[in-house]
Protein backbone atom coordinates (compact mmCIF):
# COMPACT_ATOMS: atom_id res chain seq x y z
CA UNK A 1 -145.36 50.02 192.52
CA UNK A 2 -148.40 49.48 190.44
CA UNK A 3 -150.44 52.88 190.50
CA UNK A 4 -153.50 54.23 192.05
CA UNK A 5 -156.17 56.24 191.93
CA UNK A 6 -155.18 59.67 194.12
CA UNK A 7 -156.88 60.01 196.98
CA UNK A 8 -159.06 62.79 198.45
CA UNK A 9 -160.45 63.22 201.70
CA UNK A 10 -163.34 60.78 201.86
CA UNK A 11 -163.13 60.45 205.52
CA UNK A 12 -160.87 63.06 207.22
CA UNK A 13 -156.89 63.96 206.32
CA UNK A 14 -154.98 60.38 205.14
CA UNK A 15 -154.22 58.16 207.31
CA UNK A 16 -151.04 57.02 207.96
CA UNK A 17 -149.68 53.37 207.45
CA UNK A 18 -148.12 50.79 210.27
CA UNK A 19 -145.74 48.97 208.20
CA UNK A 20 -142.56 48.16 210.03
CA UNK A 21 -139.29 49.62 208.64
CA UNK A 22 -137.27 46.62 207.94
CA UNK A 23 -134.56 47.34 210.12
CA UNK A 24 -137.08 48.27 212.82
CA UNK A 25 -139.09 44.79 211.79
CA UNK A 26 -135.19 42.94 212.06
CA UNK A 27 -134.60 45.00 215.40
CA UNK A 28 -137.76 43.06 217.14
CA UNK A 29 -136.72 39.55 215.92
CA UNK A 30 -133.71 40.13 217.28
CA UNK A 31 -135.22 41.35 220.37
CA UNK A 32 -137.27 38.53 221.02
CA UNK A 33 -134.81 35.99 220.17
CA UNK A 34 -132.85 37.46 222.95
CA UNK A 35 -135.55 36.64 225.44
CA UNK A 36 -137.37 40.52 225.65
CA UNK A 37 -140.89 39.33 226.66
CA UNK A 38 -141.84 39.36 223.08
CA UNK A 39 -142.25 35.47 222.43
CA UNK A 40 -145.87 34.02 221.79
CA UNK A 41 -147.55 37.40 223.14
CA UNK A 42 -149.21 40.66 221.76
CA UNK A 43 -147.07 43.03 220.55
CA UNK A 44 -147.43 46.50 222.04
CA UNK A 45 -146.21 50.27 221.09
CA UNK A 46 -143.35 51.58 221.77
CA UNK A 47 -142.89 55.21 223.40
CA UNK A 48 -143.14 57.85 221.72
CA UNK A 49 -144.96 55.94 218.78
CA UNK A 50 -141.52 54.50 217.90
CA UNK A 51 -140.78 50.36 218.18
CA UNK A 52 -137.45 49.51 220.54
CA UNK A 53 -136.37 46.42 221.73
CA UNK A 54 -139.00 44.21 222.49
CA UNK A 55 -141.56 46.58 221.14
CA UNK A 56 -143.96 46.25 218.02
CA UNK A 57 -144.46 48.72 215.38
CA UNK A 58 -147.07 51.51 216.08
CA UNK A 59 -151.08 50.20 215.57
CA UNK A 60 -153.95 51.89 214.73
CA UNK A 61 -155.61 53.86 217.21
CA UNK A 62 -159.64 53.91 218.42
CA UNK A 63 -159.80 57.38 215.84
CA UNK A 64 -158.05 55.73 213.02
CA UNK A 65 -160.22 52.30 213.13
CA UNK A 66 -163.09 54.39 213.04
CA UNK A 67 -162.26 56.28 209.82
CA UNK A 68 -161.08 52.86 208.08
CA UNK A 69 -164.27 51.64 209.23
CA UNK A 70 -165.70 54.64 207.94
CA UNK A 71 -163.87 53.68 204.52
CA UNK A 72 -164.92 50.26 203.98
CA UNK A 73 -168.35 51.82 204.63
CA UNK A 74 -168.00 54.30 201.73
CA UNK A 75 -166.31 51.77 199.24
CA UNK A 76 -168.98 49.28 199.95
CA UNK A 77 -171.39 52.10 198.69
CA UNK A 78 -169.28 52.36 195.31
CA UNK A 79 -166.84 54.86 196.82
CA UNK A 80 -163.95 54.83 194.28
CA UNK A 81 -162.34 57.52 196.46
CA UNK A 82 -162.85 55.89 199.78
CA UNK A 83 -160.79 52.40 198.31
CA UNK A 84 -158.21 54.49 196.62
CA UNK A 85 -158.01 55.90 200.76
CA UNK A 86 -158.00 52.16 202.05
CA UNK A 87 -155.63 51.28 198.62
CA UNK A 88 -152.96 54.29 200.11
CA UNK A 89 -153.00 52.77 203.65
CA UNK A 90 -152.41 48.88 202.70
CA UNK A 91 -150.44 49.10 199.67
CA UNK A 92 -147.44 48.78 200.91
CA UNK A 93 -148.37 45.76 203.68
CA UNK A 94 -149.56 43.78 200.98
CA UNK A 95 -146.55 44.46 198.40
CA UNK A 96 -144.05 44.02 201.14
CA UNK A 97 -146.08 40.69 202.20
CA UNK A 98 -146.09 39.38 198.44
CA UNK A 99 -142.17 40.19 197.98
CA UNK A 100 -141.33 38.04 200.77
CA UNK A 101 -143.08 35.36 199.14
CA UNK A 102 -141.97 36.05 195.16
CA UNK A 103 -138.58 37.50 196.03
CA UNK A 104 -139.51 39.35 192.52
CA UNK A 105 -140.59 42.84 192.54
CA UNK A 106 -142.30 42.93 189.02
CA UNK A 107 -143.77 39.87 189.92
CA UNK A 108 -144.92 41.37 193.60
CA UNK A 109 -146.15 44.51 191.99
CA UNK A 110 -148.63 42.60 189.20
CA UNK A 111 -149.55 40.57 192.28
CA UNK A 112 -150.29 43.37 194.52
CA UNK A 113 -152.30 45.27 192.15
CA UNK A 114 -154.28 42.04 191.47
CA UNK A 115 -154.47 41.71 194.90
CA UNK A 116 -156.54 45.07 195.20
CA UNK A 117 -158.52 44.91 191.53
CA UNK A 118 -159.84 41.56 193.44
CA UNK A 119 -160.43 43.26 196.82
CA UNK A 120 -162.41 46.19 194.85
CA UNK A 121 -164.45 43.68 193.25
CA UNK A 122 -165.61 41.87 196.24
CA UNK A 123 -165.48 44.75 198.99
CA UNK A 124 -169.09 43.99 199.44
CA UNK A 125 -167.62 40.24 201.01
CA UNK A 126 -166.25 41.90 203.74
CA UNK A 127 -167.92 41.96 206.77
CA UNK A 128 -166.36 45.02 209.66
CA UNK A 129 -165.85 42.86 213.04
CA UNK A 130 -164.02 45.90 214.70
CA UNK A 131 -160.64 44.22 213.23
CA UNK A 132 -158.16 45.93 210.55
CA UNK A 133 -158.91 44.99 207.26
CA UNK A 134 -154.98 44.25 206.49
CA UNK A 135 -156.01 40.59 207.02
CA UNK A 136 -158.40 40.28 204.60
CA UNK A 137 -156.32 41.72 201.54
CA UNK A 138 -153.54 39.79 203.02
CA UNK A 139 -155.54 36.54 202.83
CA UNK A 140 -156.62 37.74 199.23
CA UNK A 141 -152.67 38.04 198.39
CA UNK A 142 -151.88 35.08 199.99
CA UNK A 143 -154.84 33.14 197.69
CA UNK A 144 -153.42 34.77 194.21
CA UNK A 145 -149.59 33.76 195.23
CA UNK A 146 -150.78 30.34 196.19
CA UNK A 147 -152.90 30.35 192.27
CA UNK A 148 -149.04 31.70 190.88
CA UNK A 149 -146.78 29.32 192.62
CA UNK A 150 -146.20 25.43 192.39
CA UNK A 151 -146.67 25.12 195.90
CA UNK A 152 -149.06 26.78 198.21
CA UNK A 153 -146.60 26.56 200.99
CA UNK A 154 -145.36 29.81 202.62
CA UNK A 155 -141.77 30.35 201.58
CA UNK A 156 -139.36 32.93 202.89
CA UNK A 157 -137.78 34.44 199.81
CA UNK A 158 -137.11 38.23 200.33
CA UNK A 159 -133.53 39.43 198.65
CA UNK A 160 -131.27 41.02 201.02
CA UNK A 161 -131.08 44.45 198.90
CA UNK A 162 -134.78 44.33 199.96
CA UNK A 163 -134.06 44.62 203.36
CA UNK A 164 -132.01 47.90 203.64
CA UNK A 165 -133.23 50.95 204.99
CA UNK A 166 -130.28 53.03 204.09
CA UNK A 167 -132.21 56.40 205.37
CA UNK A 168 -132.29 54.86 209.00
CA UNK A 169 -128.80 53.78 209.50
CA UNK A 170 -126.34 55.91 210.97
CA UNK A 171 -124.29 53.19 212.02
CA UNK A 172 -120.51 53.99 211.25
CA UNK A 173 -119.69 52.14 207.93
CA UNK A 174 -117.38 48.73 209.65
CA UNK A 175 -120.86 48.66 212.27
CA UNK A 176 -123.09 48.75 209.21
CA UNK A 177 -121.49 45.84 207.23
CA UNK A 178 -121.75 43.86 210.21
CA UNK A 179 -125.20 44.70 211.31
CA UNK A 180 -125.88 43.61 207.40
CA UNK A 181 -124.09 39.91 207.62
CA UNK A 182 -125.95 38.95 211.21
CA UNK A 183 -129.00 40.46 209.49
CA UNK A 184 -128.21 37.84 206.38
CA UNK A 185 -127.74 35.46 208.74
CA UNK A 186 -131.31 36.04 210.12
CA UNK A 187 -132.95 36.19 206.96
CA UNK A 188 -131.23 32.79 206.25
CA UNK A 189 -132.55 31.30 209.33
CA UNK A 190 -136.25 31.85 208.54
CA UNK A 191 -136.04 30.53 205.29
CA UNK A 192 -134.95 26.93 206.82
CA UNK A 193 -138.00 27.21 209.28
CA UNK A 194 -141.11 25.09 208.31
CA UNK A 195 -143.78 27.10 206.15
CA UNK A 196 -146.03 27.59 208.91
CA UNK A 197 -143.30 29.07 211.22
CA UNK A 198 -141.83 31.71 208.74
CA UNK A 199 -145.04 32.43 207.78
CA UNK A 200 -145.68 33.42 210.94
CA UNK A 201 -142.59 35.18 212.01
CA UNK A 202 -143.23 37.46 208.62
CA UNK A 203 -147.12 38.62 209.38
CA UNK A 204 -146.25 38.71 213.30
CA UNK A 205 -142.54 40.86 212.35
CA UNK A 206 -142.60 41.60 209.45
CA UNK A 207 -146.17 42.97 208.52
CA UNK A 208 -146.84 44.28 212.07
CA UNK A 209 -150.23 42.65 212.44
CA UNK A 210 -151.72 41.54 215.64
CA UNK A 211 -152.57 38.33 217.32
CA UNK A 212 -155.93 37.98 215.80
CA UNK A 213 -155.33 39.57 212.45
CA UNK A 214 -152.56 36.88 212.18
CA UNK A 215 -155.21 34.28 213.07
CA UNK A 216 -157.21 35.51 210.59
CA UNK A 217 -154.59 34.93 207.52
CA UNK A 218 -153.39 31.57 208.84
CA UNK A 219 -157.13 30.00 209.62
CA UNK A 220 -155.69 29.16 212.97
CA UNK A 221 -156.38 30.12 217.02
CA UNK A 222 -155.10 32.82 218.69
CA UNK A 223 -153.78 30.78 221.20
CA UNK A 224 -151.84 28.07 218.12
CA UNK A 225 -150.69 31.34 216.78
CA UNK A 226 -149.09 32.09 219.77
CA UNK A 227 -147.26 28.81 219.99
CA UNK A 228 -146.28 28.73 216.79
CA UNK A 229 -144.54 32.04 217.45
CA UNK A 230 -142.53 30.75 220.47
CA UNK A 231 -141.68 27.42 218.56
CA UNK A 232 -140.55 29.76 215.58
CA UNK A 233 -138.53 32.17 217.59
CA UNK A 234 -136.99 28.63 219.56
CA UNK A 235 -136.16 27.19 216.50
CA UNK A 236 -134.42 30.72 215.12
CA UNK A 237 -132.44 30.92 218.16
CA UNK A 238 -130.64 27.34 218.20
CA UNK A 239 -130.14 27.86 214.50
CA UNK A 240 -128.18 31.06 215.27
CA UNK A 241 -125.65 29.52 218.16
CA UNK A 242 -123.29 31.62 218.68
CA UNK A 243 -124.62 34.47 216.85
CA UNK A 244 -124.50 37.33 219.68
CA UNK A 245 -128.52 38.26 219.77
């Protein structure tokens, strides 16, 4: 990962980030392709601050806005510290984002520190409308991929080894070599959906983000976001018949 400044304590202690683990991203895919109320609506928190079945990954709470808020503030002042803050919490959404799309770490790490030079440049663009700022250095990653690629369409191209999160599983060894080929299986699914769909299931799953953060990224409604979810997650399940969900 392409390094950053350190950050102090512009605004408070650091804050913590809300990127999905993957298996915990895979676990809520799986979840909603088996019908667990999580199709075409806002994700929500799970107890405990942890994502089950059905359940999204943790979001930023009232406090937390505030200090990112508080951040952007600061940077937009010429705050190196406060962006090297806001740099700590997105990194890895962005890099995780852009490795989906380049399947290429190198390639994702240039990208993602691009990504950020660019966002430092033009913090004084954005403009706080009580939404998390993930979307906009999202959208600026999205741009710079799009400027790097052939084709501006979205496509799926994460490596499997990408996907493991060996310091979650505790899965006996024969359970964890299965759990890995339906997970392939998954993963191979969303690359045959249409750009727009996998594009989707990645910011919604993937990334974590919300409704109107997704919006945001993909210039469309709330309400076309949340059809193109449930035509997504329809078309994932009849391409995995007879996988057990």
């Amino acid at each position: 990962m392409a390094a950053a400044p350190t950050a102090g304590s512009a605004v408070g202690g650091p804050l913590t980030t809300t990127l999905p683990t993957w298996r915990s991203a895979l676990d809520l895919i799986w979840a909603a392709l088996a019908g667990e109320g999580t199709e075409g609506v806002e994700l929500t928190r799970g107890g405990a601050g942890h994502p089950g079945p059905g359940r999204a990954h943790p979001v930023r709470d009232v406090e937390q806005q505030a200090r990112v808020a508080a951040l952007v503030e600061l940077a937009q002042r010429g705050d190196k510290e406060a962006f090297a803050q806001l740099y700590d919490v997105y990194v890895d959404t962005v890099f995780r984002y852009v490795l989906v799309r380049v399947a290429n770490r190198a390639l994702a790490e240039d990208l993602t520190s691009e990504t950020f030079l660019r966002a430092m440049r033009r913090i004084d663009s954005f403009t706080w409308q009580g939404k998390d700022i993930a979307a906009w250095f999202v959208t600026i990653a999205r741009n710079l991929i799009a400027d790097h690629v052939k084709s501006a369409k979205f496509r799926f191209e994460v490596a499997t080894a990408d996907m493991r999160d060996a310091d979650e599983r505790v899965d006996a060894p024969e359970a964890e070599v299965l759990n890995r080929l339906r997970d392939e299986r998954l993963v191979s699914a969303i690359r045959e959906l249409g750009p727009d769909q996998a594009e989707c299931i990645t910011l919604r799953f993937l990334q974590g983000l919300s409704l109107a953060d997704t919006a945001k990224v993909l210039g469309k409604s709330e309400g076309a976001v949340k059809q193109l979810q449930l035509r997504a997650t329809r078309a994932l399940r009849k391409s995995l018949d007879g996988v057990e969900l």
